[in-house]
N, C-alpha and C. Protein backbone atom coordinates (compact mmCIF):
# COMPACT_ATOMS: atom_id res chain seq x y z
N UNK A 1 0.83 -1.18 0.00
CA UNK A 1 0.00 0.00 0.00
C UNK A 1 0.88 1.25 0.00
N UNK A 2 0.21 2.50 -0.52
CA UNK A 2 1.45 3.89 -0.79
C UNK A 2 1.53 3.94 0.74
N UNK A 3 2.70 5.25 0.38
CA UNK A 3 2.56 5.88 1.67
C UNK A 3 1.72 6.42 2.48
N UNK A 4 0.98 6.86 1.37
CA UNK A 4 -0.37 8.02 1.87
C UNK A 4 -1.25 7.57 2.61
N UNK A 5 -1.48 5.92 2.50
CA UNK A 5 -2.11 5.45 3.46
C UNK A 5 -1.87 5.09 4.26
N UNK A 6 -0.54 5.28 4.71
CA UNK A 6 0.21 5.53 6.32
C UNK A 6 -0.02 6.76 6.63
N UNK A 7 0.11 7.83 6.05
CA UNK A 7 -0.04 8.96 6.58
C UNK A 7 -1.60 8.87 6.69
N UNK A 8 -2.51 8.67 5.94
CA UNK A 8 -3.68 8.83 6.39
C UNK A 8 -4.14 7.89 7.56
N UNK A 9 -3.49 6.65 7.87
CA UNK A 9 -3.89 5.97 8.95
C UNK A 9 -3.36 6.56 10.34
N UNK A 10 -2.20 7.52 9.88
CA UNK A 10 -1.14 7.70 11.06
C UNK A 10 -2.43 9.20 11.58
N UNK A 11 -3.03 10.03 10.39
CA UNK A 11 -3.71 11.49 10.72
C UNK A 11 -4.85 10.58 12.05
N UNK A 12 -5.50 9.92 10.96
CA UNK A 12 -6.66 9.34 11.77
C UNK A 12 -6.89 8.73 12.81
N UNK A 13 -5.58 7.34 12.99
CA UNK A 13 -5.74 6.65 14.62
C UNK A 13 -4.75 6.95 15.41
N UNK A 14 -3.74 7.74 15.19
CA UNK A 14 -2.76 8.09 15.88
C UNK A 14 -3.34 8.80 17.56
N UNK A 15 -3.95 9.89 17.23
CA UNK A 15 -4.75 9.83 18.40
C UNK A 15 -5.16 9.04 19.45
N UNK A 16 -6.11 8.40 19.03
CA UNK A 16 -6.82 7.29 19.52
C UNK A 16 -5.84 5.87 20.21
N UNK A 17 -4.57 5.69 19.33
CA UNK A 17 -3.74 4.98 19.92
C UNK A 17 -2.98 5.34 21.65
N UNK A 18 -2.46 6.91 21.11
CA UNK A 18 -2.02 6.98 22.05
C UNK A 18 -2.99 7.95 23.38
N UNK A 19 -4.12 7.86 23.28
CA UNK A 19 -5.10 7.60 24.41
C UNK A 19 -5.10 6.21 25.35
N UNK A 20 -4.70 5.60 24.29
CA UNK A 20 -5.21 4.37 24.62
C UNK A 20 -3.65 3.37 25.70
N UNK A 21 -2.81 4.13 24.97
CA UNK A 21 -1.49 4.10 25.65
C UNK A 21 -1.78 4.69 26.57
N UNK A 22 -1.96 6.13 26.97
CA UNK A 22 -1.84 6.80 27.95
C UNK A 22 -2.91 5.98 29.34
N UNK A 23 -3.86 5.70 28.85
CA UNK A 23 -5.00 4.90 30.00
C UNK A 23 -3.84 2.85 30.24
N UNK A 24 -3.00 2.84 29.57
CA UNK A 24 -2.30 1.58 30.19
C UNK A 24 -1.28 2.22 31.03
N UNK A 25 -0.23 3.38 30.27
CA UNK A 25 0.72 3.50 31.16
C UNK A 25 0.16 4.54 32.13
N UNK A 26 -0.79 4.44 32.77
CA UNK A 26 -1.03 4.97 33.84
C UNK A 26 -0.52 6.84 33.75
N UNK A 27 -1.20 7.22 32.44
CA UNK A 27 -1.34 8.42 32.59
C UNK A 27 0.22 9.36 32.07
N UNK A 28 1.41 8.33 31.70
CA UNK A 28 2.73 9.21 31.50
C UNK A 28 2.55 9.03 29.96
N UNK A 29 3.03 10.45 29.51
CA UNK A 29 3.01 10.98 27.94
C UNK A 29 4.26 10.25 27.69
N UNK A 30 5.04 10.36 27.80
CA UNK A 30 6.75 9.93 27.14
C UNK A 30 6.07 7.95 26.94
N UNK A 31 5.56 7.84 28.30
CA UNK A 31 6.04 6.27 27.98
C UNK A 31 5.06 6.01 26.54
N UNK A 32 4.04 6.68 27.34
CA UNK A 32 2.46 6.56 25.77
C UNK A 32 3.28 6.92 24.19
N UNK A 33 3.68 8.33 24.23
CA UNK A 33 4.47 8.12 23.12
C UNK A 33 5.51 7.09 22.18
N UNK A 34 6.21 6.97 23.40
CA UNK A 34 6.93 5.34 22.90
C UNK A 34 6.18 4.58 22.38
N UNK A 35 5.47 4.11 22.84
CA UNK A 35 4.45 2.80 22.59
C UNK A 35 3.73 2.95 21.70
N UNK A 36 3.21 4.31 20.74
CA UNK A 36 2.52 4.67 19.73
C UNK A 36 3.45 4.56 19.17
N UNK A 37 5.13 5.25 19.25
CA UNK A 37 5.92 5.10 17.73
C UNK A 37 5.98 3.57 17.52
N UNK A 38 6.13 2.75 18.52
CA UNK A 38 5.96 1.40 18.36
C UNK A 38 5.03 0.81 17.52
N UNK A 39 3.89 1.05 17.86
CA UNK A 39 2.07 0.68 17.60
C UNK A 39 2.54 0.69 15.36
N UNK A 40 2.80 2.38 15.74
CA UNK A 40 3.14 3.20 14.04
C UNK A 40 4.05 2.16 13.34
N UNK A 41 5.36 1.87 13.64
CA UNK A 41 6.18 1.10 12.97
C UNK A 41 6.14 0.03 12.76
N UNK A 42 5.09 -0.76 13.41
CA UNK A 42 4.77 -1.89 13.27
C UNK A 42 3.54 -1.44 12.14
N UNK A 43 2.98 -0.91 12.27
CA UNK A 43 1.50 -1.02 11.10
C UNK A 43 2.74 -0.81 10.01
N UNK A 44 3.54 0.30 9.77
CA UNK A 44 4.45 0.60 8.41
C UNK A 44 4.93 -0.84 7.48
N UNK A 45 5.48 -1.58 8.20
CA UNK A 45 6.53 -2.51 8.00
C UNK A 45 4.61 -3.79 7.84
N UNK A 46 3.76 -3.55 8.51
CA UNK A 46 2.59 -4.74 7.83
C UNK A 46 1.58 -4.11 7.00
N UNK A 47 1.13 -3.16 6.58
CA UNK A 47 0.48 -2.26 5.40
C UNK A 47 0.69 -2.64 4.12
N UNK A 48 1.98 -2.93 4.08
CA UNK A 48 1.74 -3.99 2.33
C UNK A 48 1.19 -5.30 2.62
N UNK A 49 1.12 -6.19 3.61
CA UNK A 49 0.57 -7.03 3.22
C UNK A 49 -1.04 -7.31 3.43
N UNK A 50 -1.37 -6.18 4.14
CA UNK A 50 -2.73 -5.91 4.42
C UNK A 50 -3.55 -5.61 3.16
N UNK A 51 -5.11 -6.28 3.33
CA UNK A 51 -6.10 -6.56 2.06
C UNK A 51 -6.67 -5.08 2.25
N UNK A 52 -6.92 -4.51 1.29
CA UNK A 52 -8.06 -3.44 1.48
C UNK A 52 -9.38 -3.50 2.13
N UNK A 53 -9.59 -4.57 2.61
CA UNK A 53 -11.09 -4.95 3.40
C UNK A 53 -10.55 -5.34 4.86
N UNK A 54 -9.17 -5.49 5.33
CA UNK A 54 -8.63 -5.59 6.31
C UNK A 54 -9.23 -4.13 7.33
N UNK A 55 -9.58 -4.48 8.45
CA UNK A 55 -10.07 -3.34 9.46
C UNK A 55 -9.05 -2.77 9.80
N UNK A 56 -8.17 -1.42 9.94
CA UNK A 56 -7.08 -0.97 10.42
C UNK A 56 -7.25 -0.52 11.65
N UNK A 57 -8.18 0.52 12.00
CA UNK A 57 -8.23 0.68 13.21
C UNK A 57 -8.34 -0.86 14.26
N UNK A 58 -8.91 -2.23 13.61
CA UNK A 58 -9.13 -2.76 14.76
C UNK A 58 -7.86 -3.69 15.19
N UNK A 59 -7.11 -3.47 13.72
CA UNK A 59 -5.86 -3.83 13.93
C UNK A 59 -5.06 -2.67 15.10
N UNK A 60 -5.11 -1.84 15.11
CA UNK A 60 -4.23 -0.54 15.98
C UNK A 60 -4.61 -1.05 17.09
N UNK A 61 -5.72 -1.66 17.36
CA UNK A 61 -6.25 -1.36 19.14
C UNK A 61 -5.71 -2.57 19.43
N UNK A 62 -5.82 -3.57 18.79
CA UNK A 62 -5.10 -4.88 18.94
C UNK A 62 -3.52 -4.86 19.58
N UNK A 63 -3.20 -4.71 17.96
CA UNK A 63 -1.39 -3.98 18.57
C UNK A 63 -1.14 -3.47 19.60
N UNK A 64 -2.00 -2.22 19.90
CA UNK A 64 -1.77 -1.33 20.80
C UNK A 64 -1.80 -2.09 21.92
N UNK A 65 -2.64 -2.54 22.46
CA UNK A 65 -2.72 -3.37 23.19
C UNK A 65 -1.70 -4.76 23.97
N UNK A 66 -2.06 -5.31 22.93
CA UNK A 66 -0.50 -6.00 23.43
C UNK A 66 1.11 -5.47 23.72
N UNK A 67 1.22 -4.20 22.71
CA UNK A 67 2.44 -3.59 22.66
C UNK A 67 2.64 -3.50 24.61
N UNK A 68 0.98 -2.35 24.34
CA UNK A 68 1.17 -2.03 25.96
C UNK A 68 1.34 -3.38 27.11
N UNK A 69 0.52 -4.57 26.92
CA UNK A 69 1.06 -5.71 27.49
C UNK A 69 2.26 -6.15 28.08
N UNK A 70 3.11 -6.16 26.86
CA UNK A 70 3.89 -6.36 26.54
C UNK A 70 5.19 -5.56 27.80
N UNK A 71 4.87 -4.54 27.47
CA UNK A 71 5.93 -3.05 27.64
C UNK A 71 6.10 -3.45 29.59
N UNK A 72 4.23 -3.24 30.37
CA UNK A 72 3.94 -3.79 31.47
C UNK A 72 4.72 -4.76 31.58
N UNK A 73 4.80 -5.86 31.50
CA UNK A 73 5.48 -7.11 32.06
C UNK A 73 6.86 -6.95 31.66
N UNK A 74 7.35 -6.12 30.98
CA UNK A 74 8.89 -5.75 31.01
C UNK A 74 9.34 -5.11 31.88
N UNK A 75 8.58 -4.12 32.08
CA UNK A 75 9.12 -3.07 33.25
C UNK A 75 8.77 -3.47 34.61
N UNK A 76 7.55 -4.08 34.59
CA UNK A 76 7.39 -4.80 36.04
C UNK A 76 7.08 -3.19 37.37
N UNK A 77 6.17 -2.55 36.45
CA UNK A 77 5.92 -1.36 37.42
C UNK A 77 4.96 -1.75 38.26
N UNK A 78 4.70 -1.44 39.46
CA UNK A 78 3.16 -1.49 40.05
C UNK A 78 1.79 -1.51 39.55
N UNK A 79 2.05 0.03 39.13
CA UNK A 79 0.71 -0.17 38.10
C UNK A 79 0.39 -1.37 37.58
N UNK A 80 1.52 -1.25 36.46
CA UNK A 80 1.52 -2.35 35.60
C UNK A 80 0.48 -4.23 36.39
N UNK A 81 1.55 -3.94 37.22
CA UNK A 81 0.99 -5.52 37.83
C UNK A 81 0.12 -5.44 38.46
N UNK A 82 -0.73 -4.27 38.91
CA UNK A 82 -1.97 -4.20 39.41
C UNK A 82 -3.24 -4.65 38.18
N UNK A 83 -3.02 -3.56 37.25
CA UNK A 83 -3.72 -3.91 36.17
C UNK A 83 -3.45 -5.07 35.32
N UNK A 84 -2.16 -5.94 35.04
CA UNK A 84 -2.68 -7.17 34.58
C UNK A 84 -3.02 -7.87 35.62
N UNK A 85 -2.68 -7.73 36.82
CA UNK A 85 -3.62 -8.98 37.70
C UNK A 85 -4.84 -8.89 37.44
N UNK A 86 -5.81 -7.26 37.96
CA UNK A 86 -7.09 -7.62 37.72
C UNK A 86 -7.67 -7.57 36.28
N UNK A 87 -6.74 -7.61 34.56
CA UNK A 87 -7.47 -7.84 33.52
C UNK A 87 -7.35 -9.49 33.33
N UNK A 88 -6.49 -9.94 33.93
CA UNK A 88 -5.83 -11.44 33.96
C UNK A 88 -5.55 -11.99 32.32
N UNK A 89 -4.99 -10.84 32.01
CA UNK A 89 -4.30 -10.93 30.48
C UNK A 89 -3.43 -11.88 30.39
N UNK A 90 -3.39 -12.23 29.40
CA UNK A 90 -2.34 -13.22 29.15
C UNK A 90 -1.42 -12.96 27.84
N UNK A 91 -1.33 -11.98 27.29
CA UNK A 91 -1.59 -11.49 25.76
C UNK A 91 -1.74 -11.96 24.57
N UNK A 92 -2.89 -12.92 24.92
CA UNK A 92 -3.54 -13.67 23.69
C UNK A 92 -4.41 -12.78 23.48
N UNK A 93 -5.61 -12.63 24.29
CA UNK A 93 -6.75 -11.92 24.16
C UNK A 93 -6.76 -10.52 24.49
N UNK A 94 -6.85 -9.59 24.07
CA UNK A 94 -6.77 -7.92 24.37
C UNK A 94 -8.04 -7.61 24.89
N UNK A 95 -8.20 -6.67 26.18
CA UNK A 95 -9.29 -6.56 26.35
C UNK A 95 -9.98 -5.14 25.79
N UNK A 96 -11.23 -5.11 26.02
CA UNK A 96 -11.98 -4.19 24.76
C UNK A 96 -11.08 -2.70 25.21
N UNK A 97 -11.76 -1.87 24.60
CA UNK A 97 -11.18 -0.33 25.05
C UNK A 97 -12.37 0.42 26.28
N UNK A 98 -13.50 -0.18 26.72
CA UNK A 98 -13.97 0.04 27.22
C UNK A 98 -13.97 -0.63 28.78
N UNK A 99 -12.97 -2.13 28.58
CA UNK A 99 -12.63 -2.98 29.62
C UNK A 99 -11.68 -2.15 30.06
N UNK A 100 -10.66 -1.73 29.19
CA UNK A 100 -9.73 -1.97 29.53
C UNK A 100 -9.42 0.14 30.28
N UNK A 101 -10.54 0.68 30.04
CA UNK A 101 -10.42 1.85 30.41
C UNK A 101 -11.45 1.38 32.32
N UNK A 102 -11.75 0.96 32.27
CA UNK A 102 -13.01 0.07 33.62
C UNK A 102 -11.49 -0.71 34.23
N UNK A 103 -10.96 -1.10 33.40
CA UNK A 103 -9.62 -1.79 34.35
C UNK A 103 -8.71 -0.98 34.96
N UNK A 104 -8.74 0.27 34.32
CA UNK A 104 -7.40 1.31 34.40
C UNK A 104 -8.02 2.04 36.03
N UNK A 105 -9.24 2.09 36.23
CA UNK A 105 -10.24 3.24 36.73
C UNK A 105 -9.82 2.17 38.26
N UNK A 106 -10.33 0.73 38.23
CA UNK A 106 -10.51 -0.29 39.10
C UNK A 106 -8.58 -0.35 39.62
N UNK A 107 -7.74 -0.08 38.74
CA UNK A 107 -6.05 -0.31 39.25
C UNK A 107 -5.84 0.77 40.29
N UNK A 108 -6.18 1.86 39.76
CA UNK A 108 -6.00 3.12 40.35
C UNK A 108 -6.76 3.38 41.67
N UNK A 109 -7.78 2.62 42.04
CA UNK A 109 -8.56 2.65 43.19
C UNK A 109 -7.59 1.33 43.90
N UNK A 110 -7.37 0.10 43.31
CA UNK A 110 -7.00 -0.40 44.51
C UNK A 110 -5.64 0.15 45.09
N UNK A 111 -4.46 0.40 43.48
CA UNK A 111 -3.38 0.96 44.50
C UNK A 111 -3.71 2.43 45.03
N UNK A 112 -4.75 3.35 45.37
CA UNK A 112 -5.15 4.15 46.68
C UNK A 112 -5.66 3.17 47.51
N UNK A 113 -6.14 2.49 47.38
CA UNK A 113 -6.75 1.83 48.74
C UNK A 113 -5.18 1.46 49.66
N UNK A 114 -4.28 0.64 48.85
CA UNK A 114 -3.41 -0.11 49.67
C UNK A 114 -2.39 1.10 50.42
N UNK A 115 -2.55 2.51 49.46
CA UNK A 115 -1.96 3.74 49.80
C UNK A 115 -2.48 4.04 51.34
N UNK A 116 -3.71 3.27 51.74
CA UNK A 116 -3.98 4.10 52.96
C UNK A 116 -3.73 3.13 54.04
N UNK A 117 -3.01 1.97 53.85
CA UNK A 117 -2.87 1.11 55.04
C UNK A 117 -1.60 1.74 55.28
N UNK A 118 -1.61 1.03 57.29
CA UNK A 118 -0.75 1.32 57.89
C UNK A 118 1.04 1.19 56.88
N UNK A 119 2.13 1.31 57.35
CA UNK A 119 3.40 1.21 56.76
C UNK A 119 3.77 0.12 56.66
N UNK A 120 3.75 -0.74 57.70
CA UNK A 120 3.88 -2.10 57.40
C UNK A 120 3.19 -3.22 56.88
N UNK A 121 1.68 -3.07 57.00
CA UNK A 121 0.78 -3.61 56.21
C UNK A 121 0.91 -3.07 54.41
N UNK A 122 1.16 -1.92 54.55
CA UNK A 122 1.28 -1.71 53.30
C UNK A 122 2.21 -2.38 52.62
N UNK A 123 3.69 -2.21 53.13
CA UNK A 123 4.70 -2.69 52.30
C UNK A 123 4.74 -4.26 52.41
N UNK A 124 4.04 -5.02 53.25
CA UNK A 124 3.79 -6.49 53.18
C UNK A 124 3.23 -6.66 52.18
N UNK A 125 1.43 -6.00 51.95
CA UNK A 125 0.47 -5.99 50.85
C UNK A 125 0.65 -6.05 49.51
N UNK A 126 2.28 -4.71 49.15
CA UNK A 126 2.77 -4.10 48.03
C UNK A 126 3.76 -5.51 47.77
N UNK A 127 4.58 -5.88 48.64
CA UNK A 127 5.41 -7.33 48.22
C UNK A 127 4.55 -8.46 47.74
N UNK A 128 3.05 -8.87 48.71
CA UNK A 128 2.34 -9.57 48.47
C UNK A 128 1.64 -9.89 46.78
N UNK A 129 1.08 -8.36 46.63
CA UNK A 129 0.07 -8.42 45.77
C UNK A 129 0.65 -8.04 44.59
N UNK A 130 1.31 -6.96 44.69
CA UNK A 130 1.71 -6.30 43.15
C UNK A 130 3.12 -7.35 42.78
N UNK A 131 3.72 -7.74 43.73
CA UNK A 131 5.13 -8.19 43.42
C UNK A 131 5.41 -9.57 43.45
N UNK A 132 3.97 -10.12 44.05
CA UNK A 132 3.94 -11.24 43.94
C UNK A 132 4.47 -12.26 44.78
N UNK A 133 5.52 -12.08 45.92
CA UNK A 133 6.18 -12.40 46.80
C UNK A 133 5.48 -13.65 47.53
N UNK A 134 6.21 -14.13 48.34
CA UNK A 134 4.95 -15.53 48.94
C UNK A 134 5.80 -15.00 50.45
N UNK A 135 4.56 -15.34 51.20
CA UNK A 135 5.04 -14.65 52.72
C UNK A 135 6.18 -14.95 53.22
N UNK A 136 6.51 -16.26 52.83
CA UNK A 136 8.12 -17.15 53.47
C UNK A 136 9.19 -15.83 52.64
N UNK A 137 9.06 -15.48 51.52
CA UNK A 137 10.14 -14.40 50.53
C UNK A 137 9.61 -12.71 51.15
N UNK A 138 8.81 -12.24 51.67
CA UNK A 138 8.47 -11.23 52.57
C UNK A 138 9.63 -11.57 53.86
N UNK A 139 9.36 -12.55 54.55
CA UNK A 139 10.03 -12.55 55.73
C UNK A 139 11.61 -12.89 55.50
N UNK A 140 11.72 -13.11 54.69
CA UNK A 140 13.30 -13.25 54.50
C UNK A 140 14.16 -11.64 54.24
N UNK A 141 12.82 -11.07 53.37
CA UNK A 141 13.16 -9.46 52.65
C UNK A 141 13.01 -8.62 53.59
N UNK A 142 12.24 -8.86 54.22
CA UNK A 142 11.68 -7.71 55.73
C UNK A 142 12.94 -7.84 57.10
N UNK A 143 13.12 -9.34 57.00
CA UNK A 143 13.40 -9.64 58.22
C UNK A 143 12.51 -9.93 59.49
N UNK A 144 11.51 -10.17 58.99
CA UNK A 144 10.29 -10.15 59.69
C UNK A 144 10.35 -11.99 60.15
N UNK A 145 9.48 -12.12 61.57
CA UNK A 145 9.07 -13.68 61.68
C UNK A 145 7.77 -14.24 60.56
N UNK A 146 7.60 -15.61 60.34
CA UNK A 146 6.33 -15.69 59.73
C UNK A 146 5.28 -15.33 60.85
N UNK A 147 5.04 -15.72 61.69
CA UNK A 147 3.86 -15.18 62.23
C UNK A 147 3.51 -13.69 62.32
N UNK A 148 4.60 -13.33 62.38
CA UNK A 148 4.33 -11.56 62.16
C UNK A 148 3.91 -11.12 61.14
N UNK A 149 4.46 -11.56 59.78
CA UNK A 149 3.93 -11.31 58.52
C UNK A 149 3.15 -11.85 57.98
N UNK A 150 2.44 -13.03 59.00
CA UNK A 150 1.16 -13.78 58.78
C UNK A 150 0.11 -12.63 59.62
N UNK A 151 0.21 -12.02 60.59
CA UNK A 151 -0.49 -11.35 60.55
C UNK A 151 -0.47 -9.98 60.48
N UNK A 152 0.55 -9.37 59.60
CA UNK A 152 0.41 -8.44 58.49
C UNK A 152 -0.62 -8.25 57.71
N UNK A 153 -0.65 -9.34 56.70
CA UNK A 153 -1.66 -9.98 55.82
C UNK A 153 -2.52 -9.82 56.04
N UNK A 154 -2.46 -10.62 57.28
CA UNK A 154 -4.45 -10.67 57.92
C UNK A 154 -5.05 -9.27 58.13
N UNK A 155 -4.21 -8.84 58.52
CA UNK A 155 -4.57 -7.46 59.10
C UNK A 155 -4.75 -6.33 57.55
N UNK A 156 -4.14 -6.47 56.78
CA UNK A 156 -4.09 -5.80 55.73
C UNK A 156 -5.38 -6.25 54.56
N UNK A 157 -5.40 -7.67 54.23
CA UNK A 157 -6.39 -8.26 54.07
C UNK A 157 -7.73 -7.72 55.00
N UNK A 158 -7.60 -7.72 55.91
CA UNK A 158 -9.21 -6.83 56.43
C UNK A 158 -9.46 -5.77 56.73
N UNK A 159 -8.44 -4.96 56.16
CA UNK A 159 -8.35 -3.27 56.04
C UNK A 159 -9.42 -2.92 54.76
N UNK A 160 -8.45 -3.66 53.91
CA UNK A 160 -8.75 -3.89 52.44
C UNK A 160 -10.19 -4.25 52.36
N UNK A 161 -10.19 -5.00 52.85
CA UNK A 161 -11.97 -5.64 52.80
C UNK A 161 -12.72 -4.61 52.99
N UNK A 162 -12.57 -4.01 54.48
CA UNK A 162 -13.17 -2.87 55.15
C UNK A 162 -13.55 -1.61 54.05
N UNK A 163 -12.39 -1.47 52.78
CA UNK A 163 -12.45 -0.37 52.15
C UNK A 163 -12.79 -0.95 50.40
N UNK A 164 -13.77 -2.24 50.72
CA UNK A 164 -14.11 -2.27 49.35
C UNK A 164 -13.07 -3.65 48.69
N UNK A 165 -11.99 -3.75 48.92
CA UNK A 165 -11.14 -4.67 48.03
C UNK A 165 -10.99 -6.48 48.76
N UNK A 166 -10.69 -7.57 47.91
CA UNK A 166 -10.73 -8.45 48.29
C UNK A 166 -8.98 -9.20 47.88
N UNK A 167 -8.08 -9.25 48.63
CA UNK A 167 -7.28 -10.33 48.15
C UNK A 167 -7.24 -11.56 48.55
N UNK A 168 -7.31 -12.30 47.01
CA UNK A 168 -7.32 -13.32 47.52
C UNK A 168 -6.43 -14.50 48.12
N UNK A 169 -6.62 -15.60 48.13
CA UNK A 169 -5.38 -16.63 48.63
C UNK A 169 -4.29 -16.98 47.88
N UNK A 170 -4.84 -16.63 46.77
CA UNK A 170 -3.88 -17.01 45.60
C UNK A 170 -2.58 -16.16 45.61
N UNK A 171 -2.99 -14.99 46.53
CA UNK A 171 -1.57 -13.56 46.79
C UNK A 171 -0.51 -14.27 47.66
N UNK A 172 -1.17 -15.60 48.32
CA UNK A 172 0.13 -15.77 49.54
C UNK A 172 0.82 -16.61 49.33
């Protein structure tokens, strides 16, 4: 396909891409930008082999999507692992733009919620949940006993509850 229909795909969803970046990376322009020149160079380099009845935009949200996937489980930010825990992506399936803006809204409430536990519940919670840690690898990192950081948990776990959120067993 010419160029022109890069430039015309680039006038038209370029936008929309990097919205769509900006609601994964949690709101930072630089990283969103990256991830659109990404999204862009990848459509460039597959546009010739694309049919004229091929959907482009639904190709962009696709890409986009995984790119952003992708980018998350590289960097291993908080955010990041808040929101693929609760989209439970795997990056086969992309979730819609309407999930995945309901996912962004739902990340951002739980990491405030865990923002308001005590210091040590918190940073147990933050090893627990976002980082994945298993309580025996908390107490080695803390220096903490298990029973102490067994009832960290507990205690953080029913803060959490108290304010709306549920973790489950699968965190410990």
């Amino acid at each position: 396909m010419p160029a022109q229909t890069f430039t015309a795909a680039y006038e038209r969803h370029s936008q929309r891409v990097l919205r769509l970046c900006l609601r994964y990376g949690g709101g930072s322009m630089a990283w969103a930008q990256d991830v659109t020149q990404d999204v862009f160079m990848r459509l460039l380099t597959h546009l010739p082999s694309m049919s004229d009845t091929e959907d482009v935009e639904g190709w962009l949200v696709t890409v986009t999507t995984r790119l952003c996937l992708k980018r998350l489980r590289r960097e291993k930010t908080v955010f990041g692992r808040v929101l693929l825990k609760l989209s439970g992506a795997t990056g086969e399936a992309a979730p819609a733009p309407d999930a995945l803006f309901e996912l962004h809204e739902r990340a951002k409430g739980a990491l405030a919620a865990v923002q308001q536990l005590p210091p040590k519940e918190r940073m147990v919670m933050w090893l627990l949940v976002a980082d994945g840690k298993s309580q025996t690898e908390i107490c080695q990192a803390l220096g903490f006993s298990k029973g102490y950081v067994s009832k960290l948990v507990a205690r953080g776990r029913e803060q959490l509850a108290a304010m709306g959120w549920e973790v489950g067993d699968e965190a410990s």
